[in-house]
PDB file of N, CA and C in Angstrom:
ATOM      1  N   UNK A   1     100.013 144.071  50.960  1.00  0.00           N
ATOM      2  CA  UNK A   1     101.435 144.213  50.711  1.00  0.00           C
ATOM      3  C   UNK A   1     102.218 143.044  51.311  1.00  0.00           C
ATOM      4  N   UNK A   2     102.047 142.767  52.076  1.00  0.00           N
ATOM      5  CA  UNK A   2     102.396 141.195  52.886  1.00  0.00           C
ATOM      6  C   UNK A   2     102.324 140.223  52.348  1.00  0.00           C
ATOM      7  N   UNK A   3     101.528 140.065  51.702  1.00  0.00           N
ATOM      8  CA  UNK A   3     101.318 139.069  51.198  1.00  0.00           C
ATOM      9  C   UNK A   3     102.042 139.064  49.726  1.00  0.00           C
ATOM     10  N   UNK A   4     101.764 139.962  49.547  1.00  0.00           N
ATOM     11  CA  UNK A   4     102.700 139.759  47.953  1.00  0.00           C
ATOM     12  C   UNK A   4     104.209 139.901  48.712  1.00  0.00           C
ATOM     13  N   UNK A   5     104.949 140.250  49.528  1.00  0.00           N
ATOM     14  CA  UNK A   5     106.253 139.760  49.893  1.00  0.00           C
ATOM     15  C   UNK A   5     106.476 138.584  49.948  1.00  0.00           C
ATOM     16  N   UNK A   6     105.643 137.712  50.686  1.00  0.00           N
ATOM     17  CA  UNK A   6     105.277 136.238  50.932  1.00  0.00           C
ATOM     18  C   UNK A   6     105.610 135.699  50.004  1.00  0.00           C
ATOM     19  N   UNK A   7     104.527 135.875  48.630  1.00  0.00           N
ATOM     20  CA  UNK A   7     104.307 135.104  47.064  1.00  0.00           C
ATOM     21  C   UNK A   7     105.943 135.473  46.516  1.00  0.00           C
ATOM     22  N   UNK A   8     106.476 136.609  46.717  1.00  0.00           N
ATOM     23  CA  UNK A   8     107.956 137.231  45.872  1.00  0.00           C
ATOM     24  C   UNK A   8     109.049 136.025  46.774  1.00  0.00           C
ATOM     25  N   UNK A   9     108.720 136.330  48.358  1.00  0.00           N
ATOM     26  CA  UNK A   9     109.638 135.504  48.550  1.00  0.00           C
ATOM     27  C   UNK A   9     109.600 133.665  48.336  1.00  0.00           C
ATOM     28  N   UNK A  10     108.651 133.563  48.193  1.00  0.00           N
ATOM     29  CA  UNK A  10     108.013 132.247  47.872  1.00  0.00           C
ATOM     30  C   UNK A  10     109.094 131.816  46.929  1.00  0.00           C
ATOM     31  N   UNK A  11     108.466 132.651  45.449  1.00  0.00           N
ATOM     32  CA  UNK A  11     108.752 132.692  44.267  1.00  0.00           C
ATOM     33  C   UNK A  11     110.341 132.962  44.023  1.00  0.00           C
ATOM     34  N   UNK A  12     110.967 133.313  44.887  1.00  0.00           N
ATOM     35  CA  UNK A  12     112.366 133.368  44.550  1.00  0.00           C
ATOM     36  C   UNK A  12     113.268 132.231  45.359  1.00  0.00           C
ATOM     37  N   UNK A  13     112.558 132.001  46.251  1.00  0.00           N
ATOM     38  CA  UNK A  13     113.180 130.597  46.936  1.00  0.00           C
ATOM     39  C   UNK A  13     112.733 129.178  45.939  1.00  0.00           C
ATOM     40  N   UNK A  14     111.996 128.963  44.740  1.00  0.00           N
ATOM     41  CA  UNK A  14     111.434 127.881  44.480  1.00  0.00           C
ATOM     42  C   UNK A  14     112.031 127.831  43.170  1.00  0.00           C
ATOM     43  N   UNK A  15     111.915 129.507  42.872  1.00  0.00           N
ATOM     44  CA  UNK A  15     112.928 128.736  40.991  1.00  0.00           C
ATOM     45  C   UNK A  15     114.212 128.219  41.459  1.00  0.00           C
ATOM     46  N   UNK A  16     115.315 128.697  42.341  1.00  0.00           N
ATOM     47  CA  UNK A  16     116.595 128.457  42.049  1.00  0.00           C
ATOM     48  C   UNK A  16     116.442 126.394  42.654  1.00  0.00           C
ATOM     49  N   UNK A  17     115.288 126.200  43.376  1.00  0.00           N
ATOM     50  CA  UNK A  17     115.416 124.802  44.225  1.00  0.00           C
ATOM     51  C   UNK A  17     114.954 124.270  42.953  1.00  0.00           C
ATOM     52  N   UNK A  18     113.861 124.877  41.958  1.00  0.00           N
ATOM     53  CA  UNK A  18     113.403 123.788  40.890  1.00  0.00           C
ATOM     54  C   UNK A  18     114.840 123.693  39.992  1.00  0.00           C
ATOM     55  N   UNK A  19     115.467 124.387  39.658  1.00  0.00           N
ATOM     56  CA  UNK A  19     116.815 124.542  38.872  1.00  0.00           C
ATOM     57  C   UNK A  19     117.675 123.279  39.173  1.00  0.00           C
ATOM     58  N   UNK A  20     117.624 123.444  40.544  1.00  0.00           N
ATOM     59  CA  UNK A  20     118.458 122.214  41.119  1.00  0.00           C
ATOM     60  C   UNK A  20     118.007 121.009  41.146  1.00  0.00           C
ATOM     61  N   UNK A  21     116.944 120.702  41.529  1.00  0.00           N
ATOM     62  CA  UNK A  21     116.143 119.503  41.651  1.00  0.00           C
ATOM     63  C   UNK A  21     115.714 119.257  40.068  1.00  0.00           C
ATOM     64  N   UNK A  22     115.491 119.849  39.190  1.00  0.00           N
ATOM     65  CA  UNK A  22     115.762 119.308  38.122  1.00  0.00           C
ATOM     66  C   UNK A  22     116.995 118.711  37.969  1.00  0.00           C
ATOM     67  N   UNK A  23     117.581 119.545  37.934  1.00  0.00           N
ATOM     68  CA  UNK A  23     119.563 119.191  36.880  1.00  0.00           C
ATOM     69  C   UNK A  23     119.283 117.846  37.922  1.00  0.00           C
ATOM     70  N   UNK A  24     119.341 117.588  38.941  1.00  0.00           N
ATOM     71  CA  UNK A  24     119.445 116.050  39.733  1.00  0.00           C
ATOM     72  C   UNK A  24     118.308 115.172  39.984  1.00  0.00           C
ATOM     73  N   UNK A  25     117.604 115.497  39.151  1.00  0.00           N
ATOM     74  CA  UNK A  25     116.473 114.467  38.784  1.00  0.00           C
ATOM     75  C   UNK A  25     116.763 114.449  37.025  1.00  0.00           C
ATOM     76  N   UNK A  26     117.161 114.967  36.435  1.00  0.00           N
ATOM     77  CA  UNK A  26     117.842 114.476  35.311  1.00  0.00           C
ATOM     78  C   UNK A  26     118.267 113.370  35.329  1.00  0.00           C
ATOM     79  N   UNK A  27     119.519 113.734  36.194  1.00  0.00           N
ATOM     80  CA  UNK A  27     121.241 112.878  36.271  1.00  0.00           C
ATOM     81  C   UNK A  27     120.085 111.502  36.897  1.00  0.00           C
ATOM     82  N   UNK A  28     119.122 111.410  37.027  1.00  0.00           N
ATOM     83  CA  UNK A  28     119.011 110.653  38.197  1.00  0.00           C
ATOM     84  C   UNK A  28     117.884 109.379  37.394  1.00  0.00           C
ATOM     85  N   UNK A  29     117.816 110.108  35.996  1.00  0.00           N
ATOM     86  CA  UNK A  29     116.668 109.342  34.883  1.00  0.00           C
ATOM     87  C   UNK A  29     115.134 109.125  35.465  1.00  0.00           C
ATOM     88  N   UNK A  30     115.065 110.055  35.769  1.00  0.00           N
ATOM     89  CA  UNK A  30     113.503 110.499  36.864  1.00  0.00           C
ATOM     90  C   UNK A  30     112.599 110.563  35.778  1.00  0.00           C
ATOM     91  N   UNK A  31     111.741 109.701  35.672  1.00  0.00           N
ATOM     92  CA  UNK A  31     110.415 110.340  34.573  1.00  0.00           C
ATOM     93  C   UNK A  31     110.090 111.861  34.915  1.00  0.00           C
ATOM     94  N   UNK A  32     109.547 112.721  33.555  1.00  0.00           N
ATOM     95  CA  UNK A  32     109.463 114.173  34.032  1.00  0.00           C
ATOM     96  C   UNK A  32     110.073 114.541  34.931  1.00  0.00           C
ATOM     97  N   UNK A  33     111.611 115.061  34.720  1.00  0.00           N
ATOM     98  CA  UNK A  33     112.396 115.600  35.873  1.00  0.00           C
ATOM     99  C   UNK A  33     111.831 117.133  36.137  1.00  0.00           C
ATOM    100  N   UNK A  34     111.830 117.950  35.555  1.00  0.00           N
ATOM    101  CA  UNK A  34     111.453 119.373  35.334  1.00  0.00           C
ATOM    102  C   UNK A  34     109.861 119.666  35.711  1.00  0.00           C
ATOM    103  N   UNK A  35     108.972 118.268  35.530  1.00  0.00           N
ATOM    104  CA  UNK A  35     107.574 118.429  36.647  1.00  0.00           C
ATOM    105  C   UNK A  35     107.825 118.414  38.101  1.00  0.00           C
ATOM    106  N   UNK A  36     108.428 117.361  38.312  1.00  0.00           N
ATOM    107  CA  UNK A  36     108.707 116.669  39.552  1.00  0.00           C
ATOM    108  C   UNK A  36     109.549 117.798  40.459  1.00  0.00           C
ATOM    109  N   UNK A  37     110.793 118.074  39.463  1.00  0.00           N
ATOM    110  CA  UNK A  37     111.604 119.273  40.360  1.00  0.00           C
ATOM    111  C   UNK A  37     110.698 120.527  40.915  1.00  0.00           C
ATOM    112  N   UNK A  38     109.593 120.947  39.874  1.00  0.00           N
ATOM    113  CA  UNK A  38     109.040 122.240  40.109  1.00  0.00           C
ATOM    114  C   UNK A  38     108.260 121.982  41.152  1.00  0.00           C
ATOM    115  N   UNK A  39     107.096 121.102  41.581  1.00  0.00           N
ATOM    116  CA  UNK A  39     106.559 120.529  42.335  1.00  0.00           C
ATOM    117  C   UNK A  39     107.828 120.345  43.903  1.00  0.00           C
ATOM    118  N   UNK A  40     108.489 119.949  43.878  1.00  0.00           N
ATOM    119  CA  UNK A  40     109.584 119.483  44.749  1.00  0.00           C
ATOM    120  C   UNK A  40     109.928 121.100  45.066  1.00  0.00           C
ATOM    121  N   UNK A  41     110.333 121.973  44.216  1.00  0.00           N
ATOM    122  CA  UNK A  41     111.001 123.177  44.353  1.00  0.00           C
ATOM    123  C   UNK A  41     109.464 123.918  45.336  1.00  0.00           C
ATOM    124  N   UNK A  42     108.434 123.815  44.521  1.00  0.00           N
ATOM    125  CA  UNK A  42     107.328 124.512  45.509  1.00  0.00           C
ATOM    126  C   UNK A  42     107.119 124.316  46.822  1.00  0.00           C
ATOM    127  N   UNK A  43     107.263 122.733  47.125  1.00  0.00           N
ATOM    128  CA  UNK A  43     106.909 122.876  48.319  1.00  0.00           C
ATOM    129  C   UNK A  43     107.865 122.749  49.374  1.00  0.00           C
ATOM    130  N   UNK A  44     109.244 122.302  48.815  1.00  0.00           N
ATOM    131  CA  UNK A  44     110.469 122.927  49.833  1.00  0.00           C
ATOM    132  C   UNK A  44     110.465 124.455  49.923  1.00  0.00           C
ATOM    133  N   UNK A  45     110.007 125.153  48.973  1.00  0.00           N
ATOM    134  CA  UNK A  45     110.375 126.826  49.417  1.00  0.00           C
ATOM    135  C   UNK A  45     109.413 127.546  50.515  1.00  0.00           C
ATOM    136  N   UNK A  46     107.544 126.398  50.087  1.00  0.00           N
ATOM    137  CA  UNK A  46     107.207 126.383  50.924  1.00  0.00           C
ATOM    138  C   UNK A  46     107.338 126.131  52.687  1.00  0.00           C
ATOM    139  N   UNK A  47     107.920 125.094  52.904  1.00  0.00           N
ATOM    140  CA  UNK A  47     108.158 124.418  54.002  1.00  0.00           C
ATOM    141  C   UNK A  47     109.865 125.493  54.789  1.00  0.00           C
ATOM    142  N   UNK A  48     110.278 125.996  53.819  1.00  0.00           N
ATOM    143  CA  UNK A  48     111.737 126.891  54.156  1.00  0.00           C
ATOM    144  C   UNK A  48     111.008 127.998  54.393  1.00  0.00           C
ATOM    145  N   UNK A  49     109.218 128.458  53.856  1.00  0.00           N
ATOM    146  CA  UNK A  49     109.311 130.111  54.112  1.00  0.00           C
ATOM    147  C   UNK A  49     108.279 129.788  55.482  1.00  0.00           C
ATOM    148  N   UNK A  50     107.525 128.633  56.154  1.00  0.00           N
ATOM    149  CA  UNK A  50     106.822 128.590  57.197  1.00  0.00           C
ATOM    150  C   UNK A  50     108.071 128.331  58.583  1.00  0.00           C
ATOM    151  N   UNK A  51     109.195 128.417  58.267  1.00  0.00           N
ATOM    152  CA  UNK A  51     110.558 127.581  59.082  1.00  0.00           C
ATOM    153  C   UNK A  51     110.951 129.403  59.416  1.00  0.00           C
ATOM    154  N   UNK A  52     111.150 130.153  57.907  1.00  0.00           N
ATOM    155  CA  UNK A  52     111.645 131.325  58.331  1.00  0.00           C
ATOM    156  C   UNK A  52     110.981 132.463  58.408  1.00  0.00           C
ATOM    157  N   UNK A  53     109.697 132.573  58.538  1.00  0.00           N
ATOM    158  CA  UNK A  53     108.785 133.674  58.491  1.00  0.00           C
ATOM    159  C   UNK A  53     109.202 134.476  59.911  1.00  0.00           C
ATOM    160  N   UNK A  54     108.445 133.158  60.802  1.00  0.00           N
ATOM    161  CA  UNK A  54     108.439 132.997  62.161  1.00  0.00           C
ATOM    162  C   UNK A  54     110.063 134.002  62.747  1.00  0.00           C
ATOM    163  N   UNK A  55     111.626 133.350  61.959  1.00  0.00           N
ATOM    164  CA  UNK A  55     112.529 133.942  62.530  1.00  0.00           C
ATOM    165  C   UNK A  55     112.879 135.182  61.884  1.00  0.00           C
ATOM    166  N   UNK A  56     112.764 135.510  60.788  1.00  0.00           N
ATOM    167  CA  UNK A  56     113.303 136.386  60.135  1.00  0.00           C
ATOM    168  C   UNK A  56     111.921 137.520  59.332  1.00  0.00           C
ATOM    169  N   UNK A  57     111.009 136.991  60.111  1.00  0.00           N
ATOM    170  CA  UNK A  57     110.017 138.275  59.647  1.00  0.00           C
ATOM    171  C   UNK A  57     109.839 139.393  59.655  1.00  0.00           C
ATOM    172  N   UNK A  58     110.028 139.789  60.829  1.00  0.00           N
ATOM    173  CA  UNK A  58     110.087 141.342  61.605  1.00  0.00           C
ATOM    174  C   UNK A  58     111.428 141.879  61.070  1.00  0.00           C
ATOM    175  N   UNK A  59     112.365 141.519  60.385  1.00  0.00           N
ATOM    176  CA  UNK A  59     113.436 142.002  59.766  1.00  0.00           C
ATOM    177  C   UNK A  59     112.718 142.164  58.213  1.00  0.00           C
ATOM    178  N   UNK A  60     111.997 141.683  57.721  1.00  0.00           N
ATOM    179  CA  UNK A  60     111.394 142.259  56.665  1.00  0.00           C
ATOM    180  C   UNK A  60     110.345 143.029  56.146  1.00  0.00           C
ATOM    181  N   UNK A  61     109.905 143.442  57.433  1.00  0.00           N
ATOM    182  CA  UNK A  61     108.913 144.343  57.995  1.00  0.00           C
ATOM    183  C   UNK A  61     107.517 143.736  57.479  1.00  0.00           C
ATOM    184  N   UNK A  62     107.255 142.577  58.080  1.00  0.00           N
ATOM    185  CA  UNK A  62     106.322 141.880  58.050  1.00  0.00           C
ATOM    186  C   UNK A  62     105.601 142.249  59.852  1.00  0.00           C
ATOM    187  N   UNK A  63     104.230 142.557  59.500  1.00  0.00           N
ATOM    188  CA  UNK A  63     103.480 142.817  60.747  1.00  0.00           C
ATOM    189  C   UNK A  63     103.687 141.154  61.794  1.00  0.00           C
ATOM    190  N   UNK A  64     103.444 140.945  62.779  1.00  0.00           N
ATOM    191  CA  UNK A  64     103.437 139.976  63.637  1.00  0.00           C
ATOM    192  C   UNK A  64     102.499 138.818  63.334  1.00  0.00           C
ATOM    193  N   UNK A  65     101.441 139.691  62.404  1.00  0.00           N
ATOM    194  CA  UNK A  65     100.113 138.561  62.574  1.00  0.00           C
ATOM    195  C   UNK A  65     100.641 137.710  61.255  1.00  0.00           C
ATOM    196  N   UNK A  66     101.731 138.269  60.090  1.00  0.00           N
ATOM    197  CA  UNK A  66     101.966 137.752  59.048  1.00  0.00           C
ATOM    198  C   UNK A  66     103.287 136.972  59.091  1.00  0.00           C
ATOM    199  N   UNK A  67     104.068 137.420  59.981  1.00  0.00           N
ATOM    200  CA  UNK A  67     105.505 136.723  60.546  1.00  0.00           C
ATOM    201  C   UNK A  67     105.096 135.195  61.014  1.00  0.00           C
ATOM    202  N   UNK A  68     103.843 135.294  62.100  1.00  0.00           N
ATOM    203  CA  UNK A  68     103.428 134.091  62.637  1.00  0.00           C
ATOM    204  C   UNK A  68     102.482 133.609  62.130  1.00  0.00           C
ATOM    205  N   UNK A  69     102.040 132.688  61.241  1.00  0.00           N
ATOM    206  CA  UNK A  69     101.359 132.126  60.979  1.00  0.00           C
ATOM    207  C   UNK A  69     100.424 131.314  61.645  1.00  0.00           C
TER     208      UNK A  69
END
């Protein structure tokens, strides 16, 4: 069950960053903007959910061993 919170929250932090990082890799004449953004969107949501696991885990009733990585 943890883990699929993880993947949900993953997954909801990375579409709205690929959304963005597209539209400005558009504007920006980026070869494949919409690869690049999704890629970009993955691993910032990544790097935002190892930043907030740690603080905001135990508020999502994530056990300790899954809060801390």
């Amino acid at each position: 069950m943890t883990v699929a919170i993880k993947i949900a929250l993953w997954a909801a932090l990375a579409f709205p960053l690929w959304l963005l990082l597209s539209a400005a890799l558009l504007e920006a004449a980026v070869p494949m903007p919409r690869l690049v953004g999704a890629v970009l969107g993955w691993v910032a949501a990544g790097l935002l959910l190892a930043w907030a696991l740690p603080l905001f885990g135990h508020s999502l009733g994530l056990p300790w061993a899954f809060a801390h990585p």
